[in-house]
N, C-alpha and C. Protein backbone atom coordinates (compact mmCIF):
# COMPACT_ATOMS: atom_id res chain seq x y z
N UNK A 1 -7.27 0.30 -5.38
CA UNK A 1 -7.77 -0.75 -4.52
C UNK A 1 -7.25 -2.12 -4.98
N UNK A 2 -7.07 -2.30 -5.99
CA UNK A 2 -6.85 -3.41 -6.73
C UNK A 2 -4.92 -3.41 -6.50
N UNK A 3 -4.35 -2.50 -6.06
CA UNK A 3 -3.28 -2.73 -6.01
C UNK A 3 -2.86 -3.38 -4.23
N UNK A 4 -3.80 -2.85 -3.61
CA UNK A 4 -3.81 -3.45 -2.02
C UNK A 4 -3.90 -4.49 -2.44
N UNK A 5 -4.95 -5.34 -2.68
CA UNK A 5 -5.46 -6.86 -2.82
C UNK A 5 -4.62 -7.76 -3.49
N UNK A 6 -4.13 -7.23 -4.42
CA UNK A 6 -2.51 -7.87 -4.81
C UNK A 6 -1.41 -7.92 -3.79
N UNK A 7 -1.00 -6.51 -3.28
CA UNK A 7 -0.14 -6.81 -2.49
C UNK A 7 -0.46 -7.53 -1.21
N UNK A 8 -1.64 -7.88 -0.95
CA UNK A 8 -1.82 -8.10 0.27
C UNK A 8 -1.92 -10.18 0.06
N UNK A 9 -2.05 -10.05 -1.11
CA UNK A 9 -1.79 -11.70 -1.32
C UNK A 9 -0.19 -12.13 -1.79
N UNK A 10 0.24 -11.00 -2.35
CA UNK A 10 1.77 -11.16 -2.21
C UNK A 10 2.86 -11.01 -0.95
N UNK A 11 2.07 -10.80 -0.33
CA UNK A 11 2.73 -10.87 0.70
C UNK A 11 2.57 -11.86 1.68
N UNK A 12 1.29 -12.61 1.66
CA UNK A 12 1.45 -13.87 2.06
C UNK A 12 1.93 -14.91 1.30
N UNK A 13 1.49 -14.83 0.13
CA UNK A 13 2.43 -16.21 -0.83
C UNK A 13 4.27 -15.82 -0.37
N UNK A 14 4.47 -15.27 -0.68
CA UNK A 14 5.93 -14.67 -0.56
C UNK A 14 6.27 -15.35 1.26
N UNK A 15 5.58 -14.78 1.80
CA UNK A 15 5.99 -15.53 3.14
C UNK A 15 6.40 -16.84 3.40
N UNK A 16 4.71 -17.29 2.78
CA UNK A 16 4.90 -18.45 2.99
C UNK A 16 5.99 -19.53 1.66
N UNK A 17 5.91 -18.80 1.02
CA UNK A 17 7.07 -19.61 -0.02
C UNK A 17 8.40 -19.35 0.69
N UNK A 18 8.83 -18.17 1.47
CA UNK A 18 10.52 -18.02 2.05
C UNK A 18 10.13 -18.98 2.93
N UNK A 19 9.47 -19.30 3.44
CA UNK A 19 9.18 -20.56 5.11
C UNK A 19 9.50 -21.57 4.60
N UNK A 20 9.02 -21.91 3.32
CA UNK A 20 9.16 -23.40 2.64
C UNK A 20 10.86 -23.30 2.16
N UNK A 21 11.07 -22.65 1.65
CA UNK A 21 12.08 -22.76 1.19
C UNK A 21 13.77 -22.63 2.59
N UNK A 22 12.99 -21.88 3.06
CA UNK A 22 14.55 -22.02 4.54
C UNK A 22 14.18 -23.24 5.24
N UNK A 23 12.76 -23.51 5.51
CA UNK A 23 12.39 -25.34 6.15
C UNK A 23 13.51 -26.13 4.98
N UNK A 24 13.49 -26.23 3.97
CA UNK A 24 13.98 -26.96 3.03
C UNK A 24 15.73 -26.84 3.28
N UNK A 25 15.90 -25.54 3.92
CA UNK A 25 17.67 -25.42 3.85
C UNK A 25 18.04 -25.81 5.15
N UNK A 26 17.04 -26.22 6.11
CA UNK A 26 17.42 -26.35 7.70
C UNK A 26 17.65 -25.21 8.34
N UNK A 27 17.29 -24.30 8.11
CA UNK A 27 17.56 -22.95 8.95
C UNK A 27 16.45 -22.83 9.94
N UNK A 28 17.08 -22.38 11.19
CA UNK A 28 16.52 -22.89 12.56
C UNK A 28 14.95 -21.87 12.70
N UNK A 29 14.04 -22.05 13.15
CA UNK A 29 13.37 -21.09 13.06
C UNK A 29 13.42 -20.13 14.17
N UNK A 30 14.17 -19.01 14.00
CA UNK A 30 14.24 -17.85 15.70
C UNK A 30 14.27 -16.86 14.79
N UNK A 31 14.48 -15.29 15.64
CA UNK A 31 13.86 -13.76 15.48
C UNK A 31 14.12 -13.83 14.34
N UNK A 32 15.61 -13.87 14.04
CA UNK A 32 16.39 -13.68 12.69
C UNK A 32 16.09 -13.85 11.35
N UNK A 33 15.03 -15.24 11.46
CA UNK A 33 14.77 -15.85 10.77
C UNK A 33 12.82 -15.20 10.06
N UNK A 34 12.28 -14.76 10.87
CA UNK A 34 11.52 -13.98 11.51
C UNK A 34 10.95 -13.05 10.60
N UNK A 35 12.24 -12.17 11.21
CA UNK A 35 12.75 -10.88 10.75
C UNK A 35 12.93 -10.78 9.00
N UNK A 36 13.88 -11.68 9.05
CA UNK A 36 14.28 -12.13 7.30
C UNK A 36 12.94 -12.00 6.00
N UNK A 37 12.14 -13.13 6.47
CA UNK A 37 10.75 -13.64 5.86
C UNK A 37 9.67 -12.06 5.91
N UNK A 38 9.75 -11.54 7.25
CA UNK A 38 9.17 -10.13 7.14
C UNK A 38 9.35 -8.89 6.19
N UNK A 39 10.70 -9.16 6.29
CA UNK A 39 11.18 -8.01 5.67
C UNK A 39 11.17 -8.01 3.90
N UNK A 40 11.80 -9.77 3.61
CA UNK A 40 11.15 -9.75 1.89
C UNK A 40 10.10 -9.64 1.41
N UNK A 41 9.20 -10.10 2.61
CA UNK A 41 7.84 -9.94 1.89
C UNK A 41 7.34 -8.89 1.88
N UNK A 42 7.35 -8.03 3.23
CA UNK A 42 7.25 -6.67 2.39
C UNK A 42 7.38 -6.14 1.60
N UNK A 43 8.96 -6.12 1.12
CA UNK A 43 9.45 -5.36 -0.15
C UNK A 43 8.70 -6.06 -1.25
N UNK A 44 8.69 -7.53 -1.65
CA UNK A 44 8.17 -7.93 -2.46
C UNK A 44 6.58 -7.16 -2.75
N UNK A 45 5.51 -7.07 -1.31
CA UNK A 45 4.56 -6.87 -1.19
C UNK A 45 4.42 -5.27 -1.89
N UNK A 46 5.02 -4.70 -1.32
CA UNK A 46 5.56 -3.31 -2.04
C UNK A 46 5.53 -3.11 -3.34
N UNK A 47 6.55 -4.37 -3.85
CA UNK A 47 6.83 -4.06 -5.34
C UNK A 47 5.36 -4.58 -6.31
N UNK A 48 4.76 -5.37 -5.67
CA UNK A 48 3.76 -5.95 -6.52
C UNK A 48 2.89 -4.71 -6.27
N UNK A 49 2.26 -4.12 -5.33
CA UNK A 49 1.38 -2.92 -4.99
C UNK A 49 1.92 -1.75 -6.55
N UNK A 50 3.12 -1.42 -6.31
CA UNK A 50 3.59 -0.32 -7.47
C UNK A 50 3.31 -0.69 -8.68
N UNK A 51 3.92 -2.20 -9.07
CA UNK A 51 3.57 -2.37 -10.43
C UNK A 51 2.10 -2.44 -10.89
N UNK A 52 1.20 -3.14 -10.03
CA UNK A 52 -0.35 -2.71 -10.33
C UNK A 52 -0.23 -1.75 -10.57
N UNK A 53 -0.05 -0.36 -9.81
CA UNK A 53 -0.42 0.77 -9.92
C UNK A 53 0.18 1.02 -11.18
N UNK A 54 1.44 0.90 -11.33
CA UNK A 54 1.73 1.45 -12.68
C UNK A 54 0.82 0.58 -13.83
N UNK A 55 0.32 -0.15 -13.83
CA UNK A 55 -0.05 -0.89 -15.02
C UNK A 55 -1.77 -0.54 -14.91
N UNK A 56 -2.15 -0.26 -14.34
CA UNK A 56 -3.76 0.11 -14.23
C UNK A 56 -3.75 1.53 -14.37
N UNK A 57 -2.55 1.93 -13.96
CA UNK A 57 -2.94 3.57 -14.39
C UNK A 57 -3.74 4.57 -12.79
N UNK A 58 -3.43 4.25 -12.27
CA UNK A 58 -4.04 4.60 -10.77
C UNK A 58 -3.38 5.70 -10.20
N UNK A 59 -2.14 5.40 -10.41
CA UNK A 59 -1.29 6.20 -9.72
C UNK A 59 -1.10 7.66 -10.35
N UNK A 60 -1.42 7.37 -11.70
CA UNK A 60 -1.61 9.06 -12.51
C UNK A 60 -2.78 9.89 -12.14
N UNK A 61 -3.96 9.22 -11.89
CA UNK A 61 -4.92 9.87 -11.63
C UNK A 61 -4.99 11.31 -10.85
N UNK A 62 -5.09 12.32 -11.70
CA UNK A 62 -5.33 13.58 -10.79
C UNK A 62 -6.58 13.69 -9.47
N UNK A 63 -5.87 14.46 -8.68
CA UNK A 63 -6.66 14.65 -7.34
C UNK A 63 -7.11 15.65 -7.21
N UNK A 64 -8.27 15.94 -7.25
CA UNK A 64 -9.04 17.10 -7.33
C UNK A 64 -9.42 17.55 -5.69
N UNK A 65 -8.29 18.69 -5.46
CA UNK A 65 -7.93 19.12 -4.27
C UNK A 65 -9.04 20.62 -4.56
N UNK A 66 -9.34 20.90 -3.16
CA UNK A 66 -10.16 22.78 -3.34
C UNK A 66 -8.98 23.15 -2.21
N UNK A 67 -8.54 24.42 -2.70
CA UNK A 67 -8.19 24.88 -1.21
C UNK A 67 -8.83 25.72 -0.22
N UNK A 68 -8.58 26.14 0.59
CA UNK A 68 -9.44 26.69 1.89
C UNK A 68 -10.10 28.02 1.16
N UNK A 69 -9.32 28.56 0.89
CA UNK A 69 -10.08 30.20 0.72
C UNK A 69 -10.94 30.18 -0.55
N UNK A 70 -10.75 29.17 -1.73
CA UNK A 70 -11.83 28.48 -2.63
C UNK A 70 -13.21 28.34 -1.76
N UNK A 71 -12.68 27.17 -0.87
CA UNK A 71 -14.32 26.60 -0.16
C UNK A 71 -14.94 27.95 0.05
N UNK A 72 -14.09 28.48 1.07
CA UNK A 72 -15.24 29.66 1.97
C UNK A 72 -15.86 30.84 0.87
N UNK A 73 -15.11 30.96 0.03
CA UNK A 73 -15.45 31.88 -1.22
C UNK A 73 -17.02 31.32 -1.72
N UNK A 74 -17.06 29.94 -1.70
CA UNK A 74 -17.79 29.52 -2.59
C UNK A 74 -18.89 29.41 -2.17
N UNK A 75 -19.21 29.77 -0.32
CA UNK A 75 -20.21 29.58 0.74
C UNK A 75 -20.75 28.37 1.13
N UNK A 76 -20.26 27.59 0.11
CA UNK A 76 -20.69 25.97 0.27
C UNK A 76 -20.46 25.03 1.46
N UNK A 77 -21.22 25.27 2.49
CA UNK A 77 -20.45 24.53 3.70
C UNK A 77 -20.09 23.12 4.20
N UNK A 78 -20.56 22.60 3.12
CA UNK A 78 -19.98 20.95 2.71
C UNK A 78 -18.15 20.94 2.55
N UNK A 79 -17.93 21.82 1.55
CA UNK A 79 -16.87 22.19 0.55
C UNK A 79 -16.00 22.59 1.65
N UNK A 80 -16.69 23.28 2.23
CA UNK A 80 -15.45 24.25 3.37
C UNK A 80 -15.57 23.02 4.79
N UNK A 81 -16.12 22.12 5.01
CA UNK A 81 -15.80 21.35 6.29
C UNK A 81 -14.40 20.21 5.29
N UNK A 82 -14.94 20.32 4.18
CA UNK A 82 -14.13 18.88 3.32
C UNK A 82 -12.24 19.63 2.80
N UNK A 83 -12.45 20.72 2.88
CA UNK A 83 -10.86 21.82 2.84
C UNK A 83 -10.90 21.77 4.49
N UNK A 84 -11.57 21.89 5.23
CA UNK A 84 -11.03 22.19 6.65
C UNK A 84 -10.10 20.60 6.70
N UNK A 85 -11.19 19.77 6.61
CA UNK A 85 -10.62 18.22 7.28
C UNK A 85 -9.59 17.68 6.38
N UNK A 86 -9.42 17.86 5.28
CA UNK A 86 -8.52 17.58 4.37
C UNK A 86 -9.10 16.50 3.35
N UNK A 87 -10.48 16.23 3.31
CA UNK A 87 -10.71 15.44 2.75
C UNK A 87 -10.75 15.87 1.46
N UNK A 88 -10.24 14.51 0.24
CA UNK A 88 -10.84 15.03 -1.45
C UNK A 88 -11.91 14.73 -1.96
């Protein structure tokens, strides 16, 4: 969760810092330009999301999956709607 909330502020600082900085070079503002600012900040937004994860340790965390014929074995009908729907 903590890696959304990062990326999701990196990706507006990042925006808005490429805006300031092409305002500053005179570059006209149309799609291109748009497009450009979208697309770094994503990636940027991206890269900040991963490195949280790698640095908090999130991304290792095992997922404690049941599979289907577990649930129904187990008669538990919580267990077996949560293997039907795919939930963990």
């Amino acid at each position: 969760m903590l890696g959304f909330a990062l990326s999701t502020i990196a990706f507006f600082v990042a925006a808005y810092l490429l805006n300031r900085y092409l305002d500053d070079q005179s570059i006209d503002k149309n799609f291109s330009r748009k497009l450009l600012v979208g697309t770094v900040a994503t990636v940027i937004s991206i890269g900040a999301g991963w490195a949280t994860d790698k640095l908090t340790g999130e991304e290792d965390t095992p997922q404690k999956s049941v599979s289907v014929t577990d649930a129904m074995q187990s008669g538990d009908p919580a267990q077996v709607i949560k293997a039907l729907s795919g939930i963990k």
